[in-house]
Each structure stands twice: as structure tokens, then as C-alpha cells.
C-alpha atoms as a PDB file:
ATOM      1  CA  UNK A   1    -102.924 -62.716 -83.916  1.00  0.00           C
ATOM      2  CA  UNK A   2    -104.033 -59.147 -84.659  1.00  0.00           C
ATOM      3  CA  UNK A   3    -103.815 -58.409 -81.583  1.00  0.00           C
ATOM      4  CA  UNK A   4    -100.529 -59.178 -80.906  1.00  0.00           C
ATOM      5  CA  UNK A   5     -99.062 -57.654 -84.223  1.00  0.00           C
ATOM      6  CA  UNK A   6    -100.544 -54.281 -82.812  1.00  0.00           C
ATOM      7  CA  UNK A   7     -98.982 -54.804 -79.691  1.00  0.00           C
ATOM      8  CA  UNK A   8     -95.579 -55.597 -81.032  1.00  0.00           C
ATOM      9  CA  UNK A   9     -96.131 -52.705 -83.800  1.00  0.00           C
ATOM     10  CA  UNK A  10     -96.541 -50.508 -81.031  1.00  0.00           C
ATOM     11  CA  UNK A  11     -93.104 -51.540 -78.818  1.00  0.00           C
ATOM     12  CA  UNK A  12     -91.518 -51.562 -82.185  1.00  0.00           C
ATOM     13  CA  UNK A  13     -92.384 -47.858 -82.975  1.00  0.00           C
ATOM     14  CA  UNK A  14     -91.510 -46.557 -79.332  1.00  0.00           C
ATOM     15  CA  UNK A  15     -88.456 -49.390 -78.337  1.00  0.00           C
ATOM     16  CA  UNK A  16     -90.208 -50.270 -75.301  1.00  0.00           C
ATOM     17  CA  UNK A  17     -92.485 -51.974 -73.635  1.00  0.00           C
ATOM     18  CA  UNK A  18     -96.067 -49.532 -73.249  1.00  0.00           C
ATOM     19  CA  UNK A  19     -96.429 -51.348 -69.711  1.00  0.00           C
ATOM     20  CA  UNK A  20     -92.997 -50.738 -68.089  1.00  0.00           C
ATOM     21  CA  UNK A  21     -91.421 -48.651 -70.371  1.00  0.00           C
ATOM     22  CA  UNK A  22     -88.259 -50.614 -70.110  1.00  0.00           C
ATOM     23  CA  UNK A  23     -86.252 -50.443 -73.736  1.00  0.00           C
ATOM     24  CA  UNK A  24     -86.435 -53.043 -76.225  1.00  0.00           C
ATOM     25  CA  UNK A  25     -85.143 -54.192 -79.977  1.00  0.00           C
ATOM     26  CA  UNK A  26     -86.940 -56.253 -81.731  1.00  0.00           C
ATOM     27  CA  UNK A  27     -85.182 -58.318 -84.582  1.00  0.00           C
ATOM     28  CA  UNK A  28     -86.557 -60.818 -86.750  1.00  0.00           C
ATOM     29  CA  UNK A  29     -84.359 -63.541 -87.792  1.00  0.00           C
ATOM     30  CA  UNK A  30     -83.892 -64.105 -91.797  1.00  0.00           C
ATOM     31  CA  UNK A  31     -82.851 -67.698 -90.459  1.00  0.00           C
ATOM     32  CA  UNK A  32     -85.931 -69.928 -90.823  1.00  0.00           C
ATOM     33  CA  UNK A  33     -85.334 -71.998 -87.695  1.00  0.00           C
ATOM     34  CA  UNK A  34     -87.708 -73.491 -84.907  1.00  0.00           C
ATOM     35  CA  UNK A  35     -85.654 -71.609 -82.242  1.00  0.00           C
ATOM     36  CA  UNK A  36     -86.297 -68.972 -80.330  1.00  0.00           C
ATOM     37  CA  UNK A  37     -83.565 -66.471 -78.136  1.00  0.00           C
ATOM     38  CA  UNK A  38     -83.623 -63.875 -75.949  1.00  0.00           C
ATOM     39  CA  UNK A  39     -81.985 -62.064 -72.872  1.00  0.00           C
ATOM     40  CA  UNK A  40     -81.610 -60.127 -70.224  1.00  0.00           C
ATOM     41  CA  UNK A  41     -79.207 -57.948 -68.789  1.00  0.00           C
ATOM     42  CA  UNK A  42     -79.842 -55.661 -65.947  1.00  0.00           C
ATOM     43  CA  UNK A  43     -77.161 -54.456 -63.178  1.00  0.00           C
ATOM     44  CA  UNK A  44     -78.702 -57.173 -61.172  1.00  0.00           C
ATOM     45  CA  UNK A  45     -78.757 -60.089 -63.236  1.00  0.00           C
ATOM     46  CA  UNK A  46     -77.818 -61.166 -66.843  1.00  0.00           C
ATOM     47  CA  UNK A  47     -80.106 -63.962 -67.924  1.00  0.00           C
ATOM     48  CA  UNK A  48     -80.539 -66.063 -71.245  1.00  0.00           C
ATOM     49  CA  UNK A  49     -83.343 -67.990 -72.813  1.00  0.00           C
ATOM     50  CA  UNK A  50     -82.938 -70.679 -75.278  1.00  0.00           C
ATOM     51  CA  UNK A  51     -86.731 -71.947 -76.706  1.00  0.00           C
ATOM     52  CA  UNK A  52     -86.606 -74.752 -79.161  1.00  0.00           C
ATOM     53  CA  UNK A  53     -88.936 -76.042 -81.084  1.00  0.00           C
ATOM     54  CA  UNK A  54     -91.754 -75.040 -78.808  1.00  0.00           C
ATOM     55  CA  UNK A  55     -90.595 -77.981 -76.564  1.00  0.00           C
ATOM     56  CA  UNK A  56     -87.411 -77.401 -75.124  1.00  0.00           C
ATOM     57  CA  UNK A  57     -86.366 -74.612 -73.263  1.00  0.00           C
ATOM     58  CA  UNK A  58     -82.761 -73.958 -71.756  1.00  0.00           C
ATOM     59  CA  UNK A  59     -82.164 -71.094 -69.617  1.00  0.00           C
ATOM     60  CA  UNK A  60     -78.455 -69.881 -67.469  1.00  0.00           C
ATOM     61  CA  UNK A  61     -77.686 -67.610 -64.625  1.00  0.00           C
ATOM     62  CA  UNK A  62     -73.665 -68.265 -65.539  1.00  0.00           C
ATOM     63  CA  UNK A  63     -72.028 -64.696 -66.233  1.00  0.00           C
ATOM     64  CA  UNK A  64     -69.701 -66.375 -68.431  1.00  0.00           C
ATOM     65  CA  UNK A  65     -72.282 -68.775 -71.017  1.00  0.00           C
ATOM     66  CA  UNK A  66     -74.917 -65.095 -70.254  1.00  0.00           C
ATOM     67  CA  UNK A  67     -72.092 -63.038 -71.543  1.00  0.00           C
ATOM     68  CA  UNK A  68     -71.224 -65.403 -74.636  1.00  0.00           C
ATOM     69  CA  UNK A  69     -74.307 -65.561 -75.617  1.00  0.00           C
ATOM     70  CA  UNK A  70     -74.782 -62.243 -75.726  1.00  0.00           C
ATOM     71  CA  UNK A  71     -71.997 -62.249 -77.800  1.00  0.00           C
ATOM     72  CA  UNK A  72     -73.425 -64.829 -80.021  1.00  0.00           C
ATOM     73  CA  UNK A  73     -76.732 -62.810 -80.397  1.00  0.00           C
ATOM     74  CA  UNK A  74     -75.206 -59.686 -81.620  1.00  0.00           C
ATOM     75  CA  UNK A  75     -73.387 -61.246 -84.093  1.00  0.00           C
ATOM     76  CA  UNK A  76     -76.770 -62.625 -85.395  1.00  0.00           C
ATOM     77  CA  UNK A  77     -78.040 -59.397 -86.040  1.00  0.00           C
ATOM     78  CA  UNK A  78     -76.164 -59.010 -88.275  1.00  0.00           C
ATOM     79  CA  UNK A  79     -78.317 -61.544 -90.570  1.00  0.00           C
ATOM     80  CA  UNK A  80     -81.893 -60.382 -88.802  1.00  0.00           C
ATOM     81  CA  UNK A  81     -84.141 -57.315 -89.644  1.00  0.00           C
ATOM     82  CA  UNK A  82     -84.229 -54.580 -86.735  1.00  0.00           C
ATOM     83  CA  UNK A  83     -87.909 -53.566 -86.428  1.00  0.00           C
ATOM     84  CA  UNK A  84     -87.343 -51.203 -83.744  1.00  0.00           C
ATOM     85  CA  UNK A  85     -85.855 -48.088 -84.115  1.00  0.00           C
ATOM     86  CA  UNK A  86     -86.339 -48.415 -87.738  1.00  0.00           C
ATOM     87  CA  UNK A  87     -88.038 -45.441 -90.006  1.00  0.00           C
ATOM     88  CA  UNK A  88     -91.898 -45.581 -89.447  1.00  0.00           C
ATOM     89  CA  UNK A  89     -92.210 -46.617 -93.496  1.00  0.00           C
ATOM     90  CA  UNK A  90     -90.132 -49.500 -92.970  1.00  0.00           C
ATOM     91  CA  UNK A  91     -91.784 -50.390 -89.836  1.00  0.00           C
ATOM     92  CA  UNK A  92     -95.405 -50.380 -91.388  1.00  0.00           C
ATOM     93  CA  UNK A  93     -94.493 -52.266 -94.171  1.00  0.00           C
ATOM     94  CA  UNK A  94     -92.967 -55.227 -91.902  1.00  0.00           C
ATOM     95  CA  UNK A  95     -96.147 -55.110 -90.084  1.00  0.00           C
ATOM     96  CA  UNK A  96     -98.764 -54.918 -93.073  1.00  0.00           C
ATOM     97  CA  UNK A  97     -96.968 -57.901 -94.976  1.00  0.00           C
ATOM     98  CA  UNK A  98     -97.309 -59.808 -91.120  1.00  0.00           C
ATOM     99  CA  UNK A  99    -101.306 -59.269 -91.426  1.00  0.00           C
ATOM    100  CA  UNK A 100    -101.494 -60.068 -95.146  1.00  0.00           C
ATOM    101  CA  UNK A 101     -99.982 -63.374 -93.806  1.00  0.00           C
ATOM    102  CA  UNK A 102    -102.363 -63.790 -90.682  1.00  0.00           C
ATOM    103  CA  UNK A 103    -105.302 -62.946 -93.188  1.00  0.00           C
ATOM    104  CA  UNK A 104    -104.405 -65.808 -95.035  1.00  0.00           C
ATOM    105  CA  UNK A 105    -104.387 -67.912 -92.298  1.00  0.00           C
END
């Protein structure tokens, strides 16, 4: 667990990935759900990944549902914590309160 909270400290403080360098923002959801969300868009392909529960997984190549749910996800930022891009104090906070919680574990 530490080790990925360093990992994901460290694409948080430089919005990208250390191995490919391609840009990233991380958000954390104030929504306490069992689902997780992400995509993709590249000039190639736009992509979206629905995870739920740990179970379930949906996933769509359609420009149309791809661009919607993009849609969809930026709206949700708007209730979710950015954690990249962020000031560094911010950022070390999130993190420190992440290990208190993974030392109690």
C-alpha cells in the first residue's frame, strides 16, 4: 500500500505518469461508492471504463456513449478533490492522511 501511495504521490506532483510521461489528473471522489471510472482519449481512440464493485466491469469504443461520458465525468469533478496539479501543501497533506489510514490498517 505504501508503495503505491508513493507512486501515485509522485504522478500527482508531476501530472504524469514517471514511465511514459503521458499527462494525468487524478481526482478523488467525495462520493463513497464501490465504483470506479476512467478514460481515455487520444486522436486515435476515445475509450471508457466502468469498474463496479470490483466485479463488474463495462467498457465502450462508441464515440457517442465515450463522449457522454466524458461529459458525465467532468461534471463529477465538480464534487471530487483534484490531487494533481494541486499546491505541493495540499498534495502532502492528502497523501499523509492516506498513510495514517494504511497504518491503521
Amino acid at each position: 500500500m505504501y508503495d503505491l501511495l508513493d507512486y501515485l504521490s509522485e504522478v500527482a506532483a508531476n501530472a504524469c505518469y514517471p514511465e511514459t510521461h503521458n499527462r494525468v489528473n487524478l481526482y478523488v471522489s467525495r462520493l463513497n461508492v464501490d465504483t470506479n471510472y476512467s478514460y481515455t482519449f487520444t486522436s486515435q481512440i476515445n475509450i471508457c471504463f466502468v469498474h463496479v464493485f470490483g466485479k463488474l466491469e463495462i467498457f465502450t469504443h462508441n464515440a457517442e456513449m465515450a463522449a457522454n461520458f466524458r461529459t458525465w465525468m467532468q461534471l463529477k469533478k465538480r464534487m471530487s478533490i483534484q490531487i494533481s496539479e494541486v499546491d505541493q501543501k495540499s498534495r502532502i497533506e492528502f497523501f499523509a492522511r492516506q498513510r495514517q489510514i494504511v497504518d491503521m490498517l
